[in-house]
Protein backbone atom coordinates (compact mmCIF):
# COMPACT_ATOMS: atom_id res chain seq x y z
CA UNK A 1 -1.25 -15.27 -53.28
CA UNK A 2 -4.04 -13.37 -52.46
CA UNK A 3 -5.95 -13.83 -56.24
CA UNK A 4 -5.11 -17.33 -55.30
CA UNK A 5 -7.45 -17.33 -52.17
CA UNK A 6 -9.93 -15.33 -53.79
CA UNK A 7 -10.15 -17.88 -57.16
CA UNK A 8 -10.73 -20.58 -53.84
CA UNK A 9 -13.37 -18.88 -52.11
CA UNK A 10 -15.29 -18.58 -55.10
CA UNK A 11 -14.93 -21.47 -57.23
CA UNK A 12 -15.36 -24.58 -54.60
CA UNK A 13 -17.98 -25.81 -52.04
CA UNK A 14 -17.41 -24.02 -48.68
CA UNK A 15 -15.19 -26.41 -46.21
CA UNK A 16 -13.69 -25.60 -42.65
CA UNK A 17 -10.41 -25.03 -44.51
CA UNK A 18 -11.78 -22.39 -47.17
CA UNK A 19 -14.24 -21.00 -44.94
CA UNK A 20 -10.59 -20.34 -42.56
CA UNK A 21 -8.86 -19.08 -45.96
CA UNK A 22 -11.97 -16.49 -46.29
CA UNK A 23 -11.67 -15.17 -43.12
CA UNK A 24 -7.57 -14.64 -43.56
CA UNK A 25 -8.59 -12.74 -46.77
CA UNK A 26 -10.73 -10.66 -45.29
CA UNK A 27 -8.26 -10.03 -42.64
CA UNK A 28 -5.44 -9.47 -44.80
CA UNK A 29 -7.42 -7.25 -47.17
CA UNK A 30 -8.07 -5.41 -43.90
CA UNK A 31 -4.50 -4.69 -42.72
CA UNK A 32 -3.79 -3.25 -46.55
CA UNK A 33 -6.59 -0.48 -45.42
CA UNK A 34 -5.24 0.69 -42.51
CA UNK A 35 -1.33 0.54 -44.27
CA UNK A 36 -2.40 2.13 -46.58
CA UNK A 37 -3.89 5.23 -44.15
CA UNK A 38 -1.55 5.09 -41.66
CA UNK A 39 -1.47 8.58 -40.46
CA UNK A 40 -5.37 8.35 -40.16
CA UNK A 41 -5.11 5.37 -38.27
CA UNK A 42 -2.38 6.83 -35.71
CA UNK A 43 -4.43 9.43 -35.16
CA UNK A 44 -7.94 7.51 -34.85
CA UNK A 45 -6.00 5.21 -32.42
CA UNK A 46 -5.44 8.31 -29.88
CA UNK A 47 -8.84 8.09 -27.89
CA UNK A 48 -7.83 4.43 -27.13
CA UNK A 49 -3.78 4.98 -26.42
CA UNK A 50 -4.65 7.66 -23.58
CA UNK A 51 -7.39 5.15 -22.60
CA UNK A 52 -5.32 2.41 -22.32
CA UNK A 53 -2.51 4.33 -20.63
CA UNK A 54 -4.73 5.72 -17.93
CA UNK A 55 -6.18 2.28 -17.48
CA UNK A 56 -2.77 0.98 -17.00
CA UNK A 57 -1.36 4.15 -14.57
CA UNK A 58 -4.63 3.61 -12.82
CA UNK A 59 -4.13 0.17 -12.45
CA UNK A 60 -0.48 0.23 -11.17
CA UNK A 61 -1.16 3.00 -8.91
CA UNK A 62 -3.87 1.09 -7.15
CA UNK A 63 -1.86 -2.43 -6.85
CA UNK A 64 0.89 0.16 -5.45
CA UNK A 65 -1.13 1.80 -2.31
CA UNK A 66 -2.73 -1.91 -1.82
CA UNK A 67 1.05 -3.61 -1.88
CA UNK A 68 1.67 -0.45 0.58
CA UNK A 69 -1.18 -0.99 2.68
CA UNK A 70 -0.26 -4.71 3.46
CA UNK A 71 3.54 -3.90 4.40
CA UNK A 72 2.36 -1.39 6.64
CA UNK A 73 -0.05 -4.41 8.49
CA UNK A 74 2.85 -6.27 8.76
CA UNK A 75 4.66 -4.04 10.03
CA UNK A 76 1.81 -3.67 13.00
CA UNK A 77 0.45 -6.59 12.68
CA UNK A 78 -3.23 -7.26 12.65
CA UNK A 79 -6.57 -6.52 15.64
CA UNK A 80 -3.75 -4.36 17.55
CA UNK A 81 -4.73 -1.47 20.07
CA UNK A 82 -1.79 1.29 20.38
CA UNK A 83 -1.78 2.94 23.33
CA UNK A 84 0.90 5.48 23.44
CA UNK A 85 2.24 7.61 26.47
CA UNK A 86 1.76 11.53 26.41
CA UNK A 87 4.18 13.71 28.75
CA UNK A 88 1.79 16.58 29.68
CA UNK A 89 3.51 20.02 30.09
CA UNK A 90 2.56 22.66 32.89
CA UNK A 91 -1.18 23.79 33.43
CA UNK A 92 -2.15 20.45 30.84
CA UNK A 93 -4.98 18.03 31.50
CA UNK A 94 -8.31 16.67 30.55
CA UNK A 95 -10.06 16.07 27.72
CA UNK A 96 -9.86 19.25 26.31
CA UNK A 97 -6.17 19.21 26.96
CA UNK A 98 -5.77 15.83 24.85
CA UNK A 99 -7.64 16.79 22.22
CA UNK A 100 -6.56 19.90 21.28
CA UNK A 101 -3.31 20.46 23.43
CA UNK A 102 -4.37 23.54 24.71
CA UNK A 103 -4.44 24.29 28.58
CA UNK A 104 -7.55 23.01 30.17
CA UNK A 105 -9.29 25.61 32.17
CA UNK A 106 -10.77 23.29 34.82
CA UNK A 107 -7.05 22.82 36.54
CA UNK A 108 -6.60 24.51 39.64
CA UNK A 109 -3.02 23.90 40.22
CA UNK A 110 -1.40 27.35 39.83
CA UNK A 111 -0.15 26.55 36.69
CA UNK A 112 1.35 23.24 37.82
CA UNK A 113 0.28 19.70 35.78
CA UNK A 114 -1.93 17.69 37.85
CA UNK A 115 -0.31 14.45 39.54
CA UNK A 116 -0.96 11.23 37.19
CA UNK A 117 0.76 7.97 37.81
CA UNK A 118 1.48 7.73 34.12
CA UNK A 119 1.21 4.42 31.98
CA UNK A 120 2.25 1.76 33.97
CA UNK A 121 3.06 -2.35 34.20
CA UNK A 122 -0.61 -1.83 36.71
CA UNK A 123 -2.16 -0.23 34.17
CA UNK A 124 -1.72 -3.21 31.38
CA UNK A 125 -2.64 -5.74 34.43
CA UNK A 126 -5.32 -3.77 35.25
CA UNK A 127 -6.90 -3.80 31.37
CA UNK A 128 -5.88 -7.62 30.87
CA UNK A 129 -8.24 -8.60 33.94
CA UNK A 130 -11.19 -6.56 32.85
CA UNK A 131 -10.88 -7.02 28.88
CA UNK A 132 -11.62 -10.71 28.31
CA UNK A 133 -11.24 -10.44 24.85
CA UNK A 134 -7.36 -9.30 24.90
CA UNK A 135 -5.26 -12.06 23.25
CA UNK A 136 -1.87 -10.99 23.30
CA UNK A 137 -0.55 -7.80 25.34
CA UNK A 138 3.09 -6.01 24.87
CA UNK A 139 4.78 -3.54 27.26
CA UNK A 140 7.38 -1.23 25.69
CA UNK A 141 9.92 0.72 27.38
CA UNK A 142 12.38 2.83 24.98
CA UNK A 143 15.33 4.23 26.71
CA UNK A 144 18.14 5.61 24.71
CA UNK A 145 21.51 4.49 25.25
CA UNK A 146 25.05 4.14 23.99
CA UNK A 147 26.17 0.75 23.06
CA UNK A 148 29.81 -0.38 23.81
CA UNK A 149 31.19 -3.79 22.58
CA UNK A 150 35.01 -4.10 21.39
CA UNK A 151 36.02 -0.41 21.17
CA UNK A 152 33.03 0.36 18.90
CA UNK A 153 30.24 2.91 20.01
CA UNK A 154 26.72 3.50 18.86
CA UNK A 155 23.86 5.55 19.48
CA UNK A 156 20.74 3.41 19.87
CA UNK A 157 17.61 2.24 21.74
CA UNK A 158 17.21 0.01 24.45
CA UNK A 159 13.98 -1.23 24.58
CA UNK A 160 12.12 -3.23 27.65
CA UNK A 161 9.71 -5.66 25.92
CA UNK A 162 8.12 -8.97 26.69
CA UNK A 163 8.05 -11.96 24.24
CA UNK A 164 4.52 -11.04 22.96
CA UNK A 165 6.30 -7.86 21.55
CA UNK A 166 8.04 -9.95 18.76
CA UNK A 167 5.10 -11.83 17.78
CA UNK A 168 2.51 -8.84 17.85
CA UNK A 169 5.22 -7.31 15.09
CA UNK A 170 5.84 -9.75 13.13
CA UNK A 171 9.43 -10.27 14.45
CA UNK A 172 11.50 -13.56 13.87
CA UNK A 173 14.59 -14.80 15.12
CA UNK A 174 17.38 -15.79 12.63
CA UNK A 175 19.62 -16.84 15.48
CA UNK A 176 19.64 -17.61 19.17
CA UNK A 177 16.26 -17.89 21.37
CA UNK A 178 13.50 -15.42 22.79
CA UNK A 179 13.19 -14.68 26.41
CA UNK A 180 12.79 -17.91 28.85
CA UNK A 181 10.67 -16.83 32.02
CA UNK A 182 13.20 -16.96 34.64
CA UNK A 183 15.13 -13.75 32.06
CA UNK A 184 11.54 -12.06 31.80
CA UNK A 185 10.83 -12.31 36.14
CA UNK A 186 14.23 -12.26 37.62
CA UNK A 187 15.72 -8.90 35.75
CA UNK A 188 18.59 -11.23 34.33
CA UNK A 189 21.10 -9.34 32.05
CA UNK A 190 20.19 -10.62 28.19
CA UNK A 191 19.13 -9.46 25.03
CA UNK A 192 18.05 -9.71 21.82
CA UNK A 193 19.57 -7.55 19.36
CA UNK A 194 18.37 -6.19 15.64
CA UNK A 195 20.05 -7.32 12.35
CA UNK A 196 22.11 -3.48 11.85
CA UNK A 197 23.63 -3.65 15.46
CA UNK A 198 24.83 -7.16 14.73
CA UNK A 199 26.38 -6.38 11.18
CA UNK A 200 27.92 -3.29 13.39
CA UNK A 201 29.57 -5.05 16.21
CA UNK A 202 30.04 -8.89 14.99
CA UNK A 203 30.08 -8.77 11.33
CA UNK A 204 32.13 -11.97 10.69
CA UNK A 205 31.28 -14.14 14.16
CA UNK A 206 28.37 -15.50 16.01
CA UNK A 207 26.90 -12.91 17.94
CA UNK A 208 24.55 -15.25 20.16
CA UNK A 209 26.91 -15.88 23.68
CA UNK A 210 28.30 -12.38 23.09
CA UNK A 211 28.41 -9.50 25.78
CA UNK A 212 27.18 -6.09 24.89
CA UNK A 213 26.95 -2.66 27.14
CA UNK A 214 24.34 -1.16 26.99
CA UNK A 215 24.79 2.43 28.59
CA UNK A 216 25.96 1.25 31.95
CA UNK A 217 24.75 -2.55 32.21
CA UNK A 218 26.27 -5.06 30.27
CA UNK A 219 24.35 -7.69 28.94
CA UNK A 220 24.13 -11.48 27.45
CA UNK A 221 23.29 -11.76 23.45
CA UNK A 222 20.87 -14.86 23.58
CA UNK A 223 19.13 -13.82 20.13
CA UNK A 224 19.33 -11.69 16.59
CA UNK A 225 16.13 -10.51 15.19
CA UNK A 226 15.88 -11.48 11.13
CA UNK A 227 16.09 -8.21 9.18
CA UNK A 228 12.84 -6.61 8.76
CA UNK A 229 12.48 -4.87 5.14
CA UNK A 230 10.63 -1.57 5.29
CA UNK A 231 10.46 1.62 3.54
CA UNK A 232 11.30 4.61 4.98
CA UNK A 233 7.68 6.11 4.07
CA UNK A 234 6.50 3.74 5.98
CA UNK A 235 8.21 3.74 9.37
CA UNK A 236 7.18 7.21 9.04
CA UNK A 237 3.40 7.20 8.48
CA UNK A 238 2.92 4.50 10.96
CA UNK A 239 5.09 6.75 13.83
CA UNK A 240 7.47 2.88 14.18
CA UNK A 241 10.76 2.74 14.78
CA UNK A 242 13.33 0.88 12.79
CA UNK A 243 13.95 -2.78 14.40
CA UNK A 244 16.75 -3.28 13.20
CA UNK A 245 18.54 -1.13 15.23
CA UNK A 246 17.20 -1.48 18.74
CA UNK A 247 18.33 -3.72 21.61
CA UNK A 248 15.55 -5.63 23.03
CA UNK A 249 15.57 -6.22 26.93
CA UNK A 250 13.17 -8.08 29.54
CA UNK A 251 10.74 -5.67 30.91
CA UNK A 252 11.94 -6.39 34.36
CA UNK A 253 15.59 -6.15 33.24
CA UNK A 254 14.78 -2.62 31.77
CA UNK A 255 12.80 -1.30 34.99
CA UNK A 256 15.92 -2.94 37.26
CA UNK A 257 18.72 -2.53 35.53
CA UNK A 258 19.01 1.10 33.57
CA UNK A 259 15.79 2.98 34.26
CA UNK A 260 12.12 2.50 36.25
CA UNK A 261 10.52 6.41 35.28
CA UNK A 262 7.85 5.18 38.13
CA UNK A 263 10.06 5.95 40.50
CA UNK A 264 10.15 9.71 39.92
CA UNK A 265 7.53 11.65 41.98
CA UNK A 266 6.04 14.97 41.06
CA UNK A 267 8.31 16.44 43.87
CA UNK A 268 11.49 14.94 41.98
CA UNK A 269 9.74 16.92 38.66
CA UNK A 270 9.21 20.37 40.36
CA UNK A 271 13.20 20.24 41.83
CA UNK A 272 13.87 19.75 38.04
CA UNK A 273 11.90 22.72 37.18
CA UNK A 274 13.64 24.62 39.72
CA UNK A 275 17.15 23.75 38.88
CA UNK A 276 16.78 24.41 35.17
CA UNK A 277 14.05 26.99 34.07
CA UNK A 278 15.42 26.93 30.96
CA UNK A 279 14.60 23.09 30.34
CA UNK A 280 13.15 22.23 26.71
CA UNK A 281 11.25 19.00 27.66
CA UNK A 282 9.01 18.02 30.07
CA UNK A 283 10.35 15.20 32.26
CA UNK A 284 9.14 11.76 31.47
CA UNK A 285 7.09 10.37 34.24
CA UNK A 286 5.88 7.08 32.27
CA UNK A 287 6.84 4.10 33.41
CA UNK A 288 6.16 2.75 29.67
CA UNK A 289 6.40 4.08 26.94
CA UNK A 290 3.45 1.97 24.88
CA UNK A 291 1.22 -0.90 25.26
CA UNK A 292 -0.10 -2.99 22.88
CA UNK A 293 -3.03 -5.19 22.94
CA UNK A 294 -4.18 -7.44 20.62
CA UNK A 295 -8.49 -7.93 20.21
CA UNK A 296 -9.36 -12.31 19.39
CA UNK A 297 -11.99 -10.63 17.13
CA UNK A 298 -11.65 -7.30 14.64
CA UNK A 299 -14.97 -6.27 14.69
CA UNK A 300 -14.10 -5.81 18.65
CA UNK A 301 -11.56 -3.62 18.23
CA UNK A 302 -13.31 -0.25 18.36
CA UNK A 303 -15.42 -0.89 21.62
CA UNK A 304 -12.08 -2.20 23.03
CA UNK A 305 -10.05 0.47 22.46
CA UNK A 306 -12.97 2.71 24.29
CA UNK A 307 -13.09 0.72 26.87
CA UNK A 308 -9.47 0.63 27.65
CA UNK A 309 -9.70 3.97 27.34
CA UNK A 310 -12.10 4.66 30.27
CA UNK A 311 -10.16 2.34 32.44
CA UNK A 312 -7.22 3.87 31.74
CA UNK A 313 -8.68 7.35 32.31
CA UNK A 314 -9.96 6.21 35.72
CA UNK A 315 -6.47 5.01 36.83
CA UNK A 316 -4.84 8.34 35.71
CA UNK A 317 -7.27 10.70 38.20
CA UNK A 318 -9.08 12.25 34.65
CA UNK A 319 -6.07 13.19 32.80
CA UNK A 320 -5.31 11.81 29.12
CA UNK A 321 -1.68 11.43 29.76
CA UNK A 322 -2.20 8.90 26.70
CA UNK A 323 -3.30 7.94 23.33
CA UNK A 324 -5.06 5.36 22.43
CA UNK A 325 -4.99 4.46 18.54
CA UNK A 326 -6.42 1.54 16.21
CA UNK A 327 -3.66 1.52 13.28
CA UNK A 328 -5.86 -1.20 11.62
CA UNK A 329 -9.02 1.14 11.18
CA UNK A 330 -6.53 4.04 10.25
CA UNK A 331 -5.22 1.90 7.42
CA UNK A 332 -8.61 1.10 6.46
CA UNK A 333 -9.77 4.75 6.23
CA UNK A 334 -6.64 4.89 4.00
CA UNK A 335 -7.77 2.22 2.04
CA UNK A 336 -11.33 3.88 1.18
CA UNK A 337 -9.70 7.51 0.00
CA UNK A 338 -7.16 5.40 -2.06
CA UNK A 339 -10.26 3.22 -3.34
CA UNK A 340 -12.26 6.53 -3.77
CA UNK A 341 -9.23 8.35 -5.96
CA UNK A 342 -8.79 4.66 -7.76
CA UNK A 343 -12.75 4.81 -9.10
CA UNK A 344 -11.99 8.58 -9.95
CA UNK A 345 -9.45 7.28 -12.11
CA UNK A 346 -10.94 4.67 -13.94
CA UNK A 347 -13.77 6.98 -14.58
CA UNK A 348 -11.24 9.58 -16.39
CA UNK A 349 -10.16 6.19 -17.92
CA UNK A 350 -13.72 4.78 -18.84
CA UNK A 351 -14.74 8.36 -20.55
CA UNK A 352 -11.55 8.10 -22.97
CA UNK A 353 -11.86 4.46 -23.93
CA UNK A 354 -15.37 6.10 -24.94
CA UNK A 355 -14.00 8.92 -26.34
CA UNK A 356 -11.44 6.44 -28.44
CA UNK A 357 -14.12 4.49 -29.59
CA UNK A 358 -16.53 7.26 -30.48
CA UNK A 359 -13.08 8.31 -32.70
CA UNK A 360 -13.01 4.75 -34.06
CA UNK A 361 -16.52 4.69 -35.15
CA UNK A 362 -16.58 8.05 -36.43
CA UNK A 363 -14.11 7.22 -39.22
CA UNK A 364 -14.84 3.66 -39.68
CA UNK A 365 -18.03 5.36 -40.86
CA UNK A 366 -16.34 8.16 -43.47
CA UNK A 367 -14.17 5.34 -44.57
CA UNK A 368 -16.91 3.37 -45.42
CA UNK A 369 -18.25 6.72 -47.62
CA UNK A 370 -14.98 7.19 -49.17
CA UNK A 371 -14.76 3.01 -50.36
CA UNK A 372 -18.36 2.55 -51.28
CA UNK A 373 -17.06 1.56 -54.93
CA UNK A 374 -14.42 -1.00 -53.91
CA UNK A 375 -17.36 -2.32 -51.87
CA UNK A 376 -19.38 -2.53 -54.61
CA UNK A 377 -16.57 -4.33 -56.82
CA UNK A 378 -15.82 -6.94 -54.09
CA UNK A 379 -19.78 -7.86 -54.24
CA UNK A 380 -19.78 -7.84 -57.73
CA UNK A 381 -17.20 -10.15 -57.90
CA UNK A 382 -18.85 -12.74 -55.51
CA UNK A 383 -18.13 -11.12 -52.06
CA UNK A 384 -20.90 -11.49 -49.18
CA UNK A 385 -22.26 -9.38 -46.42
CA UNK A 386 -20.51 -11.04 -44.33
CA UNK A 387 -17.25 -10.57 -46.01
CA UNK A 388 -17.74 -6.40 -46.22
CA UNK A 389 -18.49 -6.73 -42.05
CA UNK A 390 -15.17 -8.90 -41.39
CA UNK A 391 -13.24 -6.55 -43.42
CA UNK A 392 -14.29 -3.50 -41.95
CA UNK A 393 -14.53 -5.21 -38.55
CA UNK A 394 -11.20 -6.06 -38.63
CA UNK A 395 -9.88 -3.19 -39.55
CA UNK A 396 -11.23 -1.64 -36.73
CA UNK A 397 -10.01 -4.25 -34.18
CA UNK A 398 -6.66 -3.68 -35.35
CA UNK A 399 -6.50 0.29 -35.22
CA UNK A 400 -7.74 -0.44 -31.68
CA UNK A 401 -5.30 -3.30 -30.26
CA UNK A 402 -2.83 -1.13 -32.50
CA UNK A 403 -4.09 2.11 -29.97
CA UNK A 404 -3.92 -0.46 -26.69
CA UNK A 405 -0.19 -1.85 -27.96
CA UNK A 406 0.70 1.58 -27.59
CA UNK A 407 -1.33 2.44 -24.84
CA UNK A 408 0.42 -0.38 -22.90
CA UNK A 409 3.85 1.26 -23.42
CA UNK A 410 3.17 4.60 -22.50
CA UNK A 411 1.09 3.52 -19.74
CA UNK A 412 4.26 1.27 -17.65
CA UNK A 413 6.12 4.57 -18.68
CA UNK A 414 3.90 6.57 -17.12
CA UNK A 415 3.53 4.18 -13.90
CA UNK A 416 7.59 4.32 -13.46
CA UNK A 417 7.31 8.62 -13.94
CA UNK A 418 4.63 8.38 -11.29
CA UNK A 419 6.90 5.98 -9.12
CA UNK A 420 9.75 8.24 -9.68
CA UNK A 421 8.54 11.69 -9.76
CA UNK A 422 5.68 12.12 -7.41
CA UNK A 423 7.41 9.49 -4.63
CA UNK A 424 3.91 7.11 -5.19
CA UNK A 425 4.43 3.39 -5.13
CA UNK A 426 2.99 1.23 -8.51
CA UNK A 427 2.78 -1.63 -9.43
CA UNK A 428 2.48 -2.99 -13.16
CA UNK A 429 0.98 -6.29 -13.21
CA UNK A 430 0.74 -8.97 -15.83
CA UNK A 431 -3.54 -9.44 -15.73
CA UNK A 432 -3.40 -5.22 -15.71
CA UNK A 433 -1.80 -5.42 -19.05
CA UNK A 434 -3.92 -8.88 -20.23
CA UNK A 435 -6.79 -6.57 -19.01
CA UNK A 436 -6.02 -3.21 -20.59
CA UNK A 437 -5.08 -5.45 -23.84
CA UNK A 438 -8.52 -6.62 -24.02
CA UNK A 439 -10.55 -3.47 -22.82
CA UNK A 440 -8.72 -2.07 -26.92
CA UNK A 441 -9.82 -5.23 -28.34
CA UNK A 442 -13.47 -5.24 -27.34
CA UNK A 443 -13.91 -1.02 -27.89
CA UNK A 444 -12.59 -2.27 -31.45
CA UNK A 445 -15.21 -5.10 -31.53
CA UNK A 446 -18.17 -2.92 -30.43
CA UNK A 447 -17.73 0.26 -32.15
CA UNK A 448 -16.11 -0.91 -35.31
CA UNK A 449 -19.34 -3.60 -35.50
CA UNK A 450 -22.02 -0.47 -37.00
CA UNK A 451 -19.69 0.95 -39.36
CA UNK A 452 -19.19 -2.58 -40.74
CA UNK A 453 -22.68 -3.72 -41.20
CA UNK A 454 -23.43 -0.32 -42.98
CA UNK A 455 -20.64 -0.86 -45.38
CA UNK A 456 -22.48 -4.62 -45.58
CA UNK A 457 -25.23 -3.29 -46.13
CA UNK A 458 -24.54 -1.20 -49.41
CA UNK A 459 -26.50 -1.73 -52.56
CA UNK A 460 -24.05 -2.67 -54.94
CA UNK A 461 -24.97 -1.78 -58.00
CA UNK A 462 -25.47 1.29 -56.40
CA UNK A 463 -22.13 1.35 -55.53
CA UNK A 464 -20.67 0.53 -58.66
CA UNK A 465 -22.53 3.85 -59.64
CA UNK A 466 -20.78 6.03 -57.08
CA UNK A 467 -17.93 8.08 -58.34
């Protein structure tokens, strides 16, 4: 077949067709080579296999902390401000107090904590009024609590919240309604409850109309939250609980009904004190637990969380009983080292792929010293310059897409090890591989092109002459 072609090629007027047949000639002459050297070209295709896998790892291990980074905003959501309530222990208070946790030395209480009102329903009033730019603003109120319904008992959380709560999170209904405003003013006894405590006390029935108790207060199912999919990684790095397994509550019914902290006084703390010297925990004089704004505009958020700060400084006579936190620009610091470690790693990547094609190049060129007389026979017998370069340039496209074939393989190995082994989430994507596929082709291209041309270039009756 392939005398066939060649007695074509040189006997007839060049057409589309012939000029196609040439080419395929060329190509097929070229495949024969590197058969024929296999071992050599296993081990010139190294450079471009740990290229390509490292491109591949790289790539999959990026897409990963990115695919991370976006469940973790929605579990969030997006332009919130986190301000979180700190129990202060004995002798606590002040700045240097929050940020270091030592004792402050400017407290002249005997050893006592200085009075604060805590984080209060007055305090998120107070910041709504001055801080035009707050869109959305969420109350929470976690009180732990036993739930009772039909004979079945659970340990869980009841938490106070408004309706802004489930739309600052990302929270859906699958069944039943949110909050109406006479529930959210008049203390009424309802809930909402996550996806796990309605698989765990109505598994088969509708659980909307249903009574619950929670601790000592029974209330009125009027909703069930859709089941919110998150790792456990990430519940933990974002310091969230688990939805899913919480009762959700009216503010009002919360502060009425089971528990309003507010109501304890630093007299009530210091009888505690004296009762029980032995006590582990301080008691909890916040009135809520958390507040959570959201900013109209993100480049706002930073100024907004400082000056909610202040205010809320002010109202708590200098002590920061609180913490005030901007997930958003924590995930975005995240984002940079993860970016910074991803360009580290397509360096390492980038210098092999060199490395690979240095390889490539290197014995393109001895195999063009070794075949200098079966270059000079193909000229002889009608062969062109451009004929020698296809050859040669084909055969080292092919050791290199043979290298990235490979590459490719050990590379989504090496992304599921990762996964597996060091707990890191990748992803392989399609247009990683399409990517990494042609990153082999064009090292091939570019470094097999100068061996190629030299071989081209050979004299060849000079080459005929070469033993």
């Amino acid at each position: 077949m392939v005398n066939g072609i060649w007695f074509t090629i040189n006997h007839s007027p060049f057409t589309n067709s012939q000029s196609m047949q040439r080419v395929i000639f060329n190509f097929i002459l070229a495949v024969e080579g590197v058969v024929a050297n296999t071992l050599r070209a296993v081990l010139t295709a190294l450079g471009i296999v740990f290229g390509v896998a490292a491109v591949i790892a790289m790539l999959a291990i990026g897409s990963g902390a990115k695919q991370s980074i976006l469940e973790q905003m929605k579990l969030i959501g997006t332009n919130n401000i986190v301000i979180k309530s700190v129990v202060l222990k004995e002798g606590e208070g002040g700045e240097e107090t929050a940020n270091t946790g030592s004792n402050s030395n400017n407290n002249n209480n005997n050893g006592k904590r200085p009075w604060s009102p805590g984080l209060t329903l007055e305090d998120l009033r107070s910041m709504e009024v001055v801080l035009p730019n707050i869109e959305r603003a969420s109350p929470e109120i976690v009180l732990p609590t036993n739930l009772v319904q039909a004979g079945k008992t659970q340990k869980a959380k009841c938490v106070g919240v408004t309706n802004a709560f489930f739309e600052l999170n990302n929270l859906h209904l699958s069944d039943g309604n949110l909050f109406h405003k006479i529930h959210l003013d008049g203390g009424k006894p309802v809930c909402i409850i996550g996806h796990n405590v309605r698989s765990r006390f109505f598994p088969e029935g509708n659980a909307v109309g249903e009574w619950i108790k929670c601790g000592t207060a029974w209330m009125q199912i009027i909703g069930v939250l859709e089941k919110r999919s998150a790792s456990k990684e990430s519940l933990e790095n974002l310091g969230i609980r688990d939805y899913n397994s919480d009762v959700y509550v009216p503010v009002s019914t919360a502060l009425l009904r089971i528990q309003n902290r507010a109501r304890i006084t630093s007299d009530d703390i210091q009888q505690d004190r004296d009762d029980d010297n032995d006590k582990a925990e301080e008691e909890n004089y916040h009135q809520l637990d958390k507040i959570v704004l959201r900013v109209k505009n993100s480049s706002q958020l930073k100024v907004t969380a400082e000056v909610a700060a202040k205010i809320l400084k002010r109202r708590h006579k200098d002590l920061l009983d609180f913490e005030v936190e901007v997930p958003e620009l924590l995930l975005e610091q995240q984002q940079k080292t993860q970016d910074m470690f991803n360009f580290v790693l397509a360096v390492i990547a980038g210098i092999s792929l060199l490395v690979g094609g240095i390889g490539i190049m290197n014995i393109m060129l001895a195999s063009v010293l070794e075949r200098i007389k079966e270059i000079g026979v193909r000229r002889s017998l009608g062969a062109k310059q451009n004929d020698i370069v296809l050859q040669f340039l084909f055969e080292a496209v092919f050791i290199s897409l043979l290298g990235g074939i490979i590459g490719i393989i050990l590379g989504v190995v090496s992304a599921k090890i990762i996964a597996n082994g060091a707990d890191i989430p990748t992803v392989v994507s399609g247009w990683s591989i399409a990517l990494s596929f042609g990153v082999a082709a064009t090292v091939g291209l570019v470094f097999g092109l100068f061996p190629a041309r030299k071989a081209a270039r050979q004299d060849p009756i000079k080459a005929l002459r070469t033993d």
